[in-house]
C-alpha atoms as a PDB file:
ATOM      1  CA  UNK A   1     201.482  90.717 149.511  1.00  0.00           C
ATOM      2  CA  UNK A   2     201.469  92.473 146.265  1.00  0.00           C
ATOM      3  CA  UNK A   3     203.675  92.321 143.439  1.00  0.00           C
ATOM      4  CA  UNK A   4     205.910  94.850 142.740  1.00  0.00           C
ATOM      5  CA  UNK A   5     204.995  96.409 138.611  1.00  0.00           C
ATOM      6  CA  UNK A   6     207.106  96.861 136.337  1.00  0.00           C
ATOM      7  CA  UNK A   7     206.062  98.636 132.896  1.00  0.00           C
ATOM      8  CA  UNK A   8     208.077  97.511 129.699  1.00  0.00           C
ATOM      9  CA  UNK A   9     207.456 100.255 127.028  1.00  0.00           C
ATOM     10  CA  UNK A  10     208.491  98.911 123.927  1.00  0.00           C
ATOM     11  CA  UNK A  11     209.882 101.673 121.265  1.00  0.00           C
ATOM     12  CA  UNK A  12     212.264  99.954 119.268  1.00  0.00           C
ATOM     13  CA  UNK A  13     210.731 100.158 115.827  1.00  0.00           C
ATOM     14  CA  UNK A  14     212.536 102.449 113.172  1.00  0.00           C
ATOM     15  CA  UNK A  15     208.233 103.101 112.091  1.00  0.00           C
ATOM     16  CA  UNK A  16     208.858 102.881 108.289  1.00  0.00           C
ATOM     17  CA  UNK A  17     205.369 102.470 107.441  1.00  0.00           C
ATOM     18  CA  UNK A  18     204.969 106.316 108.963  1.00  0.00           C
ATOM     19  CA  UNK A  19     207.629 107.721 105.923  1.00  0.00           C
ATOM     20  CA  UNK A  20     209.123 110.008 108.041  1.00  0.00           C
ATOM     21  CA  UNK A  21     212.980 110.103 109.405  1.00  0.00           C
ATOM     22  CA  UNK A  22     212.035 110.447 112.982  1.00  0.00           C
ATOM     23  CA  UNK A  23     210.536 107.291 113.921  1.00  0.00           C
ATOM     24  CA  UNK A  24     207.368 107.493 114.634  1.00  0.00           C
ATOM     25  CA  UNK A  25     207.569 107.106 118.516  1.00  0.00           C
ATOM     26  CA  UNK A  26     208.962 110.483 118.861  1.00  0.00           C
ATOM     27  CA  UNK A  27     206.873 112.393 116.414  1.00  0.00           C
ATOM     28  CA  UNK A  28     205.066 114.813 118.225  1.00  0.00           C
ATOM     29  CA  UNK A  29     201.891 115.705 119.209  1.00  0.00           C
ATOM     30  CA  UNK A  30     200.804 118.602 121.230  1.00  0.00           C
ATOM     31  CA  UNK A  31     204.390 119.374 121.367  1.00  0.00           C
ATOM     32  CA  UNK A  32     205.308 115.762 123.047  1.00  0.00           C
ATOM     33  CA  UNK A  33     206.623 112.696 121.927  1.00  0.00           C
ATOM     34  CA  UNK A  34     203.803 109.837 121.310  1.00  0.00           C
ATOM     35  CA  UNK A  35     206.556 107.903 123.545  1.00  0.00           C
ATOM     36  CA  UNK A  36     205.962 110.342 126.413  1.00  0.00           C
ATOM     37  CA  UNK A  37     202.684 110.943 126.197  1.00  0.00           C
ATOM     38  CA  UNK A  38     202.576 106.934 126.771  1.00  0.00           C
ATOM     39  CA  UNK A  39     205.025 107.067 129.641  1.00  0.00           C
ATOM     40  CA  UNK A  40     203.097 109.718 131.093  1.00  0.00           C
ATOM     41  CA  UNK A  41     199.522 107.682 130.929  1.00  0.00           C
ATOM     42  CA  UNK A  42     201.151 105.122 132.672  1.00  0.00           C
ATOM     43  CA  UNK A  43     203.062 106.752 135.321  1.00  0.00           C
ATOM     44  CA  UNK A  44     199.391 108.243 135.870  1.00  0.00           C
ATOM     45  CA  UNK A  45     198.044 105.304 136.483  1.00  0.00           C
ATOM     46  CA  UNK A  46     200.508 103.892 138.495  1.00  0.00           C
ATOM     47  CA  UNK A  47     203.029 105.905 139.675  1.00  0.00           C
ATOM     48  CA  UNK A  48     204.873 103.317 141.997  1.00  0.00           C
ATOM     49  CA  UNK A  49     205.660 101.174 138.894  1.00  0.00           C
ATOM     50  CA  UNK A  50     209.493 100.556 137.397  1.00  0.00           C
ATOM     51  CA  UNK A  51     209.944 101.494 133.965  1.00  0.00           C
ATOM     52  CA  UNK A  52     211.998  99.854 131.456  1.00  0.00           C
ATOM     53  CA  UNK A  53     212.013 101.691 128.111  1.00  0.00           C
ATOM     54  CA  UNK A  54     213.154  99.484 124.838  1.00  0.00           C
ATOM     55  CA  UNK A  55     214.707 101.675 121.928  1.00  0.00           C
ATOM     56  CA  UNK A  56     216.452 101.567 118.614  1.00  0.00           C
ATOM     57  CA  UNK A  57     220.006 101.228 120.237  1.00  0.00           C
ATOM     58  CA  UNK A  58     221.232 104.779 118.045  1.00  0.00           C
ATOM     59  CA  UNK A  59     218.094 106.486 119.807  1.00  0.00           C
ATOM     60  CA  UNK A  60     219.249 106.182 122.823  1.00  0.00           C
ATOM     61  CA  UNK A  61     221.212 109.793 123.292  1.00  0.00           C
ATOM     62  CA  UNK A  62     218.519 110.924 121.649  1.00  0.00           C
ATOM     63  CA  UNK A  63     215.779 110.086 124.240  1.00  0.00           C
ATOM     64  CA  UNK A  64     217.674 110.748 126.809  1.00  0.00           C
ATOM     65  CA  UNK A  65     217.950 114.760 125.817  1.00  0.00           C
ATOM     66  CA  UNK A  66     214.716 114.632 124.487  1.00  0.00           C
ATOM     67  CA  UNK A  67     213.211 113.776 128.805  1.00  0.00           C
ATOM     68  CA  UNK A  68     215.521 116.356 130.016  1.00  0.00           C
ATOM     69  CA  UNK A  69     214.529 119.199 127.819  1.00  0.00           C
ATOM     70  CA  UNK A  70     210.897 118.111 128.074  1.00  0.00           C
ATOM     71  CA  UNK A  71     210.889 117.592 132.525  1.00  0.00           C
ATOM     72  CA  UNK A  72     210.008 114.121 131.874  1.00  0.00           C
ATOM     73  CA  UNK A  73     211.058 112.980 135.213  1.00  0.00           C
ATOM     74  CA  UNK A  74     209.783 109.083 135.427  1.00  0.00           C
ATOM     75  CA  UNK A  75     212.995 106.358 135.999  1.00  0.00           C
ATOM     76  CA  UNK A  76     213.145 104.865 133.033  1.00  0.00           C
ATOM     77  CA  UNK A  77     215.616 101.690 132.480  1.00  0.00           C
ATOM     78  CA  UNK A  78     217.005 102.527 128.852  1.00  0.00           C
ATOM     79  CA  UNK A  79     217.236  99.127 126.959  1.00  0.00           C
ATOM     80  CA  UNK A  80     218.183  98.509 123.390  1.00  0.00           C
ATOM     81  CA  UNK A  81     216.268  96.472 121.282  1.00  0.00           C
ATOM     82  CA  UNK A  82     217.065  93.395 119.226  1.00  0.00           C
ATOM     83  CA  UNK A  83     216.453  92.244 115.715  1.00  0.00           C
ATOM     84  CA  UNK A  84     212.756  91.064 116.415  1.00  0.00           C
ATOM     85  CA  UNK A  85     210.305  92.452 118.908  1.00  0.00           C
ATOM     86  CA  UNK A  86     210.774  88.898 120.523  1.00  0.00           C
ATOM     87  CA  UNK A  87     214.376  89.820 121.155  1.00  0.00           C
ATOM     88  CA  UNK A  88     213.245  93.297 122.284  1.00  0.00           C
ATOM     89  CA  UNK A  89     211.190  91.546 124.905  1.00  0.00           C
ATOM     90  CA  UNK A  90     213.900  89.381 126.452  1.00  0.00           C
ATOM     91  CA  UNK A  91     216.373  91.958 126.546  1.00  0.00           C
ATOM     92  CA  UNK A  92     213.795  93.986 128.491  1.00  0.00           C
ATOM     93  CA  UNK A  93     213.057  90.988 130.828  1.00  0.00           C
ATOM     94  CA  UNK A  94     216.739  90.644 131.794  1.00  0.00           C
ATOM     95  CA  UNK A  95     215.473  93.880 134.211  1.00  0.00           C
ATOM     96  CA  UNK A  96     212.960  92.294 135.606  1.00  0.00           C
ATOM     97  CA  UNK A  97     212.462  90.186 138.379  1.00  0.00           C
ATOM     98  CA  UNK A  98     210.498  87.249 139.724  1.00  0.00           C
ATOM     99  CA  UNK A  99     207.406  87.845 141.974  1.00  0.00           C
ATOM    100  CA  UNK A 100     206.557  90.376 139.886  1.00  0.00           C
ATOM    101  CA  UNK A 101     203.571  91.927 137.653  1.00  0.00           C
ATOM    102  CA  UNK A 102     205.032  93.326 134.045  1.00  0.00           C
ATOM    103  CA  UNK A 103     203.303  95.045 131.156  1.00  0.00           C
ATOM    104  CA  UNK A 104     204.258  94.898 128.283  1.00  0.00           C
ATOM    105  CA  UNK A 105     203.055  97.561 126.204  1.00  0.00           C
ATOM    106  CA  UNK A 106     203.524  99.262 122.346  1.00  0.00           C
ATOM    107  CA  UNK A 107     205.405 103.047 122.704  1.00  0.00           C
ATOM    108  CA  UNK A 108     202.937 104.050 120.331  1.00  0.00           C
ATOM    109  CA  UNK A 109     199.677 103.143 122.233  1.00  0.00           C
ATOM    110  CA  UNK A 110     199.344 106.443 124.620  1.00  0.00           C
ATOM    111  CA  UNK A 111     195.486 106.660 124.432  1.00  0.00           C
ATOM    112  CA  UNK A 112     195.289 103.459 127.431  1.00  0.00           C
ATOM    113  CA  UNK A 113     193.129 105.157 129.887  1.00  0.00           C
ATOM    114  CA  UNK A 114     193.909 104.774 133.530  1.00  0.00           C
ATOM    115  CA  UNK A 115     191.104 102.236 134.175  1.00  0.00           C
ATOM    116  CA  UNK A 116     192.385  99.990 131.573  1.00  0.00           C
ATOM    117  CA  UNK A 117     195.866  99.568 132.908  1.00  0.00           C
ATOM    118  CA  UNK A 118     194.668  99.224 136.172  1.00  0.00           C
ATOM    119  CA  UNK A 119     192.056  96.564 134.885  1.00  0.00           C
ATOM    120  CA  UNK A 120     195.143  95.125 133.207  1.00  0.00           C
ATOM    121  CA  UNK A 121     197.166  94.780 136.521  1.00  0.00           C
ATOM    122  CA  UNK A 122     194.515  93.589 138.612  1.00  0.00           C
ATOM    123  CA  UNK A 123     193.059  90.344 136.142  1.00  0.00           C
ATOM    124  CA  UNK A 124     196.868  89.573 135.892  1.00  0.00           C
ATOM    125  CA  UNK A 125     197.869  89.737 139.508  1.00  0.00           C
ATOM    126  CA  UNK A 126     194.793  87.390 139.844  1.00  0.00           C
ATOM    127  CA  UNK A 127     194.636  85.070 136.789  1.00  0.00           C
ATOM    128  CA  UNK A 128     198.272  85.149 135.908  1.00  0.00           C
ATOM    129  CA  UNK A 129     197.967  86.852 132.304  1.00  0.00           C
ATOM    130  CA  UNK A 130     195.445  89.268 130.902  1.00  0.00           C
ATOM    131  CA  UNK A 131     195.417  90.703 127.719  1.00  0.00           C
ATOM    132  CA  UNK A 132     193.066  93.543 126.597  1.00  0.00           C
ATOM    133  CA  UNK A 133     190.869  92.895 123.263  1.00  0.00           C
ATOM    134  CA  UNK A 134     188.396  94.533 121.864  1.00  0.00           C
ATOM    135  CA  UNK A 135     185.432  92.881 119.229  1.00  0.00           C
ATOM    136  CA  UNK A 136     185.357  93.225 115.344  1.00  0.00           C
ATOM    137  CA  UNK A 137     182.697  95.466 114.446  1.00  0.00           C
ATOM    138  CA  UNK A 138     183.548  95.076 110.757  1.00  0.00           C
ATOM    139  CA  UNK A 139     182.380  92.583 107.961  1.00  0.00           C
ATOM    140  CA  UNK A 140     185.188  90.301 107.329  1.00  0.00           C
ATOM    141  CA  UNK A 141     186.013  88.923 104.101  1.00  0.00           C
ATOM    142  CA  UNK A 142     188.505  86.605 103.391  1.00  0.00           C
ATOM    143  CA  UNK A 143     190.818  87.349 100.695  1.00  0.00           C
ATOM    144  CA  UNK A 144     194.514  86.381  98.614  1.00  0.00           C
ATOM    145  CA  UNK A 145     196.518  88.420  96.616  1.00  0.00           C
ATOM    146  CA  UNK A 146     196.531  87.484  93.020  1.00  0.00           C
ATOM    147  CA  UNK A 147     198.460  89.222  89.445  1.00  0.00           C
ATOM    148  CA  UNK A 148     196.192  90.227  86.952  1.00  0.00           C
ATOM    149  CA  UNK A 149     196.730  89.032  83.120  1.00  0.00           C
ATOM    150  CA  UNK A 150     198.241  92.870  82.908  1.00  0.00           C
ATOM    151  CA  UNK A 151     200.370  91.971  86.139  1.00  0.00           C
ATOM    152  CA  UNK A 152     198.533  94.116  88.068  1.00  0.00           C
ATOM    153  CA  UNK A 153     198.006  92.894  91.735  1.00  0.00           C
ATOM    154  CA  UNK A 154     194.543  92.287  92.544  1.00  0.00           C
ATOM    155  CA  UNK A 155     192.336  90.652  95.401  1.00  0.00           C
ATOM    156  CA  UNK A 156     190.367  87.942  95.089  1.00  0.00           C
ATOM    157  CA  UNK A 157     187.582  85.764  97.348  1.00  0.00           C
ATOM    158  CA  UNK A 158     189.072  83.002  99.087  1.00  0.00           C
ATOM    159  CA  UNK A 159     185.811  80.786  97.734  1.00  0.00           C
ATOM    160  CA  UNK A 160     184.697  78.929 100.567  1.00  0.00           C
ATOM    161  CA  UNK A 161     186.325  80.684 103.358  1.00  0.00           C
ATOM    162  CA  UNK A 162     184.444  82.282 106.137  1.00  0.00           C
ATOM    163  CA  UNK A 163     185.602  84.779 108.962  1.00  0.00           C
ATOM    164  CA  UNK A 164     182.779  84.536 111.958  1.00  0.00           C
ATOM    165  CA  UNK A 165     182.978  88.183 112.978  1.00  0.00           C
ATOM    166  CA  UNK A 166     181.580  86.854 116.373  1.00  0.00           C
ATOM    167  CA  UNK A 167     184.146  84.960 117.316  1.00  0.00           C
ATOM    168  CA  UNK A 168     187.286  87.367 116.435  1.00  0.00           C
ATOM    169  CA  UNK A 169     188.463  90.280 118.148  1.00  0.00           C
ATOM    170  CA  UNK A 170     191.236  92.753 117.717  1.00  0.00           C
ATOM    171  CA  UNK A 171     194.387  92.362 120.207  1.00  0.00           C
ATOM    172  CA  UNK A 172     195.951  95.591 122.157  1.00  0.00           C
ATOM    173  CA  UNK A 173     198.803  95.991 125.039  1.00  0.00           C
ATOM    174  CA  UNK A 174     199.319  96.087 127.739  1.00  0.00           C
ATOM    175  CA  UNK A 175     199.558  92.623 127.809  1.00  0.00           C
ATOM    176  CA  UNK A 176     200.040  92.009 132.020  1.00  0.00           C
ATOM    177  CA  UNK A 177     201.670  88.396 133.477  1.00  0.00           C
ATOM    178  CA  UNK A 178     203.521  87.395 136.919  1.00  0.00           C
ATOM    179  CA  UNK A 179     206.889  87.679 135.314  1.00  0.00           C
ATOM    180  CA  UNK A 180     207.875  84.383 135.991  1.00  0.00           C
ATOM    181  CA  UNK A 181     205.148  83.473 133.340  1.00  0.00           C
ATOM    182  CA  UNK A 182     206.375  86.199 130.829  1.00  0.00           C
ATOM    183  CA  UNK A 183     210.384  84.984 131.424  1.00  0.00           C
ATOM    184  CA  UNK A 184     210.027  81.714 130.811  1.00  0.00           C
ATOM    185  CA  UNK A 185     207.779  81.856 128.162  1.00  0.00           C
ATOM    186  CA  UNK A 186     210.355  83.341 126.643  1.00  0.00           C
ATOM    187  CA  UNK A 187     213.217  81.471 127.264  1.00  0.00           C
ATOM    188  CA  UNK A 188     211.361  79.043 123.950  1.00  0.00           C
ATOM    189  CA  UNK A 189     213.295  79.353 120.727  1.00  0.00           C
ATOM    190  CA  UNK A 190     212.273  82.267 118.366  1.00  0.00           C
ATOM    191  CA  UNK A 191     209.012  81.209 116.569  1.00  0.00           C
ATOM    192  CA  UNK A 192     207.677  83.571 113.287  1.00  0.00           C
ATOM    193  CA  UNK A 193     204.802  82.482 114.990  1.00  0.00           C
ATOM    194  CA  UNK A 194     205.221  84.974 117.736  1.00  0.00           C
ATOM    195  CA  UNK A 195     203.323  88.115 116.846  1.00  0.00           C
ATOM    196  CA  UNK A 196     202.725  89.349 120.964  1.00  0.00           C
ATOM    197  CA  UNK A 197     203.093  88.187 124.385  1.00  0.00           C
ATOM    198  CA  UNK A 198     200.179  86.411 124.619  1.00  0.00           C
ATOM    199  CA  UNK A 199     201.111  84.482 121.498  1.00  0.00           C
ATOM    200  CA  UNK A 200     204.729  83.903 123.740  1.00  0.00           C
ATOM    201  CA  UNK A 201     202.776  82.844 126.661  1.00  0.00           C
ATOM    202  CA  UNK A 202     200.196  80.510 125.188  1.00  0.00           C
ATOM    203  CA  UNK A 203     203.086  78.525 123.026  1.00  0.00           C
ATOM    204  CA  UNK A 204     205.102  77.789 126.519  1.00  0.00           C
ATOM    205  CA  UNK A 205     201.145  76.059 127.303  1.00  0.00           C
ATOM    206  CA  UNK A 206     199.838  78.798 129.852  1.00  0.00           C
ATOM    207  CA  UNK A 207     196.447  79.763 130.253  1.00  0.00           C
ATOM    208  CA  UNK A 208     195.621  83.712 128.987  1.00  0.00           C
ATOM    209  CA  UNK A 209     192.741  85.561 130.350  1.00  0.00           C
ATOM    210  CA  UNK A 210     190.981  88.475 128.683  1.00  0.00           C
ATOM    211  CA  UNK A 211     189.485  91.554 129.811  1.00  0.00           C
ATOM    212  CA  UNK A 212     187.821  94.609 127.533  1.00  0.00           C
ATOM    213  CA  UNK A 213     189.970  96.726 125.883  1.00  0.00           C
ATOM    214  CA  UNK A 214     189.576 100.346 124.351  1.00  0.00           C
ATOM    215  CA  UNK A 215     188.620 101.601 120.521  1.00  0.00           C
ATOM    216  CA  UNK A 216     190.633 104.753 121.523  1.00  0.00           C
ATOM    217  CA  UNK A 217     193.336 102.118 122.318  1.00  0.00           C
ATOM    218  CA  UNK A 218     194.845 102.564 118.792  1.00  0.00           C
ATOM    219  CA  UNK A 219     198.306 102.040 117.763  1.00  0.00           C
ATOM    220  CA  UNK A 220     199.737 104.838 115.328  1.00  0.00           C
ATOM    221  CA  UNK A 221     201.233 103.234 112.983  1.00  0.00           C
ATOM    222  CA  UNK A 222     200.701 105.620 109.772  1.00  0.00           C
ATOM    223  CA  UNK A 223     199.656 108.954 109.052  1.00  0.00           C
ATOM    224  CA  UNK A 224     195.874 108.079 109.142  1.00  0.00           C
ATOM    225  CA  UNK A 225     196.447 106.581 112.262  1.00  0.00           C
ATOM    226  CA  UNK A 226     198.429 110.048 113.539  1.00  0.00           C
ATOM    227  CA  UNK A 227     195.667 112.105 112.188  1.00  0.00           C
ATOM    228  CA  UNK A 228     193.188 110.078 114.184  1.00  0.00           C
ATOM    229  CA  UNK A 229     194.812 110.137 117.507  1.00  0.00           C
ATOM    230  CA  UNK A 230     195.095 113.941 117.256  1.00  0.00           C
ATOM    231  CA  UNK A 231     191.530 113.904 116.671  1.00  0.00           C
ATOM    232  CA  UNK A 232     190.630 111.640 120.105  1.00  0.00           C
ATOM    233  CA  UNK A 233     193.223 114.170 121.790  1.00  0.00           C
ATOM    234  CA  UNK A 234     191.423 117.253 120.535  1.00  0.00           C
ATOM    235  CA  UNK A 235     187.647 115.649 121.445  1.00  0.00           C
ATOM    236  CA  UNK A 236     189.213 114.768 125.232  1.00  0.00           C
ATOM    237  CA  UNK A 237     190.476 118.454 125.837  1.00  0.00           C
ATOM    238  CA  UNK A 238     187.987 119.665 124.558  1.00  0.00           C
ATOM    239  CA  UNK A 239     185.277 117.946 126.622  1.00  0.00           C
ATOM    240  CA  UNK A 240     187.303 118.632 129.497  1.00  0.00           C
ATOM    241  CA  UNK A 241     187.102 122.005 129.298  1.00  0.00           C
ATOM    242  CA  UNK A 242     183.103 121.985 128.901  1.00  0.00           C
ATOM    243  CA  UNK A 243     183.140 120.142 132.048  1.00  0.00           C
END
């Protein structure tokens, strides 16, 4: 029988590297939230899944006027986040049960196409975990910070060290498990270590699979990365409209 899903939409950042008041999952774009548009890709994809929505605790109001004057009709679970994504996570998992698939994925991803969080579910519900990555197309230099004789701070080569661009490749959400995985994964003590899920996972000694991800996958994190997203958003609409 298959697992019941459960989608854990993770919007508890304050998004200080943005500079704006607002954080950054409710900045708008097209006149919607980037935390709705991300709800909405998802309840697109799979409509029969339970959502649990993590938030800046003082946000919470706040979303919750924001859905009803924008019709955003999906059950969400409102949540509020801890002091570390890690604690954001476990809160989260306190809604979820075992025998189940979860994502986990970042409020501020909502360019995930359909296929890819349906890929996501079905290499999880199969394998256990899957997490989406995509390859480094870049040259990769290694590099430390250094101060200058002026104490200006500079970058210099790490001599001898090498990044092999063919063995590294950029992580994205959703990050998919059976939930028992996810839960007691982490039930382990906070680690600084812990950067995602699939970091979680792997330190409680599980197995991760991978599948492709997206370039359009992007998080927004800053301005440039607001800038581009309205950009992929434009392209999309208007390619659909040729069609």
């Amino acid at each position: 029988m298959a697992r019941d899903k459960y989608v854990i939409i993770m919007a508890a950042g304050r998004g200080s590297r943005m500079g704006e008041v607002l954080p950054k999952q409710f900045i708008e774009i097209d006149s919607e939230a980037i935390l709705m548009k991300t709800i909405r890709s998802f309840e697109e994809a799979c409509p029969e899944a339970n959502f649990i929505t993590v938030l800046p605790s003082d946000w919470i109001p706040y979303w919750r006027d924001y859905c009803l004057k924008h019709n955003l009709t999906t059950r969400q679970a409102l949540v509020a986040g801890g002091i570390t994504r890690f604690h954001s996570v476990r809160n989260a998992l306190d809604r979820v049960p075992d025998g189940a698939l979860v994502a986990v994925h970042d409020g501020v991803r909502p360019l995930a196409s359909a296929k890819l969080i349906n890929d996501a579910f079905r290499a999880a519900e199969k394998y256990g975990a899957a997490i989406p990555v995509v390859p480094c197309v870049d040259t990769l230099r290694v590099l430390e910070k250094k101060t200058a004789p002026d104490g200006a701070p500079v970058l210099v080569t790490v001599e001898g060290a090498k990044a092999d661009r063919s063995v590294l490749y950029g992580v994205q959400t959703p990050q998919v498990f059976h939930s028992e995985i996810l839960k007691e994964a982490y039930r382990q003590p906070y680690d600084t270590d812990f950067t995602d899920d699939a970091s979680v996972v792997q330190k409680d000694g599980k197995n991760l699979s991978y599948i492709a991800g997206e370039r359009f996958n992007i998080k927004i994190t800053t301005k440039d990365d607001l800038f581009l997203a309205k950009a992929i958003l434009s392209y999309f609409s208007s390619d659909s409209r040729k069609n």
